[in-house]
Protein backbone atom coordinates (compact mmCIF):
# COMPACT_ATOMS: atom_id res chain seq x y z
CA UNK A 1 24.43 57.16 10.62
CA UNK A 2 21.52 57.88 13.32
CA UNK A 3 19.67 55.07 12.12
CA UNK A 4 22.36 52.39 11.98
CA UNK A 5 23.05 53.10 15.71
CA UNK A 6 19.50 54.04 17.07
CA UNK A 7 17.48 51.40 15.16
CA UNK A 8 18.28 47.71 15.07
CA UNK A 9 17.92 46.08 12.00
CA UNK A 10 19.31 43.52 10.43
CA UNK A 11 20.63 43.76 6.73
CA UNK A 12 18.75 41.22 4.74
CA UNK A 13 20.31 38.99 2.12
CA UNK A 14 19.76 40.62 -1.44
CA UNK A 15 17.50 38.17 -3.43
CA UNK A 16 17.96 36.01 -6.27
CA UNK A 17 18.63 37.98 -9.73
CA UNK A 18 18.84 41.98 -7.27
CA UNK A 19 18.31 44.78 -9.32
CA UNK A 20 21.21 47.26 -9.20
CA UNK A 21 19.18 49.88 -6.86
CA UNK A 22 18.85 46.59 -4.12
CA UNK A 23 22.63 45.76 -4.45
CA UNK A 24 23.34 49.58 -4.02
CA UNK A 25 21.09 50.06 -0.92
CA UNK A 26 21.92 46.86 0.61
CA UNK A 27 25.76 47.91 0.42
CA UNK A 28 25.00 51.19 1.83
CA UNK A 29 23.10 49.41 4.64
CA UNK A 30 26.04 47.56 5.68
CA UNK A 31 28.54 49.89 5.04
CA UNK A 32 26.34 52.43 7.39
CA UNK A 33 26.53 49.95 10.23
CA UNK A 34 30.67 49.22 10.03
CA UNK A 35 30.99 52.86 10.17
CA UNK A 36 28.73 53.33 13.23
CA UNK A 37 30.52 50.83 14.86
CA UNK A 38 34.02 52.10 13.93
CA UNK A 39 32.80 55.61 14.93
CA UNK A 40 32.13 54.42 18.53
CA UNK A 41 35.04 52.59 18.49
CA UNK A 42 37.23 55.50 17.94
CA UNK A 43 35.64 57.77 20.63
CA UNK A 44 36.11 55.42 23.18
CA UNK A 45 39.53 55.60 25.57
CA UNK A 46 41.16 52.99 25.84
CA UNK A 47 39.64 51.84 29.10
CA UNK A 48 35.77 52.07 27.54
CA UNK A 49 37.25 50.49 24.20
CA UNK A 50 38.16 46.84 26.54
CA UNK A 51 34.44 46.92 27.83
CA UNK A 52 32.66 47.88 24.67
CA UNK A 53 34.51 45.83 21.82
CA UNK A 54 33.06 42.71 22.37
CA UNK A 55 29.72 44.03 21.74
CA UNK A 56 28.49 43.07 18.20
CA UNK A 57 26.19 45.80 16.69
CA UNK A 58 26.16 49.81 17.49
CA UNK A 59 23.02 49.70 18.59
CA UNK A 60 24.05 47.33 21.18
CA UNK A 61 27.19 49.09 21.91
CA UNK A 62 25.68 52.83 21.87
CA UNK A 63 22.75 51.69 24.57
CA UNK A 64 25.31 50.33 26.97
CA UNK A 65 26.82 53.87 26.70
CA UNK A 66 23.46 55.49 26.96
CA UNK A 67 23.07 53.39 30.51
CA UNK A 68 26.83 53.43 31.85
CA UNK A 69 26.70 57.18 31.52
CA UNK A 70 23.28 58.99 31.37
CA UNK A 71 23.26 61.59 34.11
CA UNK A 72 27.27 61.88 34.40
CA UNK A 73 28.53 65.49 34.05
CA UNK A 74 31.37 64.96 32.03
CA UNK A 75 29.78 63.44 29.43
C-alpha cells in the first residue's frame, strides 16, 4: 500500500486482447489505490476528513498531511 500512496502513478488502460497476468495486475493496481485512499479516509476526524476529501489521489491527500503536520507533537 506504500507505493499507491508514496508514488504517483497513474493506472494505465489494459491493451487490446490483455493477457490474464495484465488484467490481474492492473486490477490489483487500482484496487491498491481505492484502499489507500479509503485508509486515509478512515484515520482522519471528522474535522481533517472536510479538508482532505476533495483531494483526488492518496498521494495527493497523504502529502498535504505530510505538510499540515510535520513537526507537530501529537502526531
Amino acid at each position: 500500500m506504500e507505493e499507491a500512496v508514496e508514488e504517483d502513478y497513474e493506472v494505465a488502460p489494459l491493451p487490446n486482447n490483455p493477457t490474464m497476468a495484465e488484467i490481474k495486475l492492473h486490477k490489483e493496481k487500482k484496487t491498491r489505490k481505492a484502499k489507500a485512499k479509503s485508509c486515509l479516509y478512515a484515520a482522519m476526524s471528522p474535522t481533517i476528513f472536510n479538508r482532505i476529501m476533495r483531494l483526488e489521489l492518496a498521494k495527493v491527500i497523504w502529502d498535504y498531511l505530510k505538510e499540515e503536520y510535520e513537526g507537530d507533537e501529537k502526531i
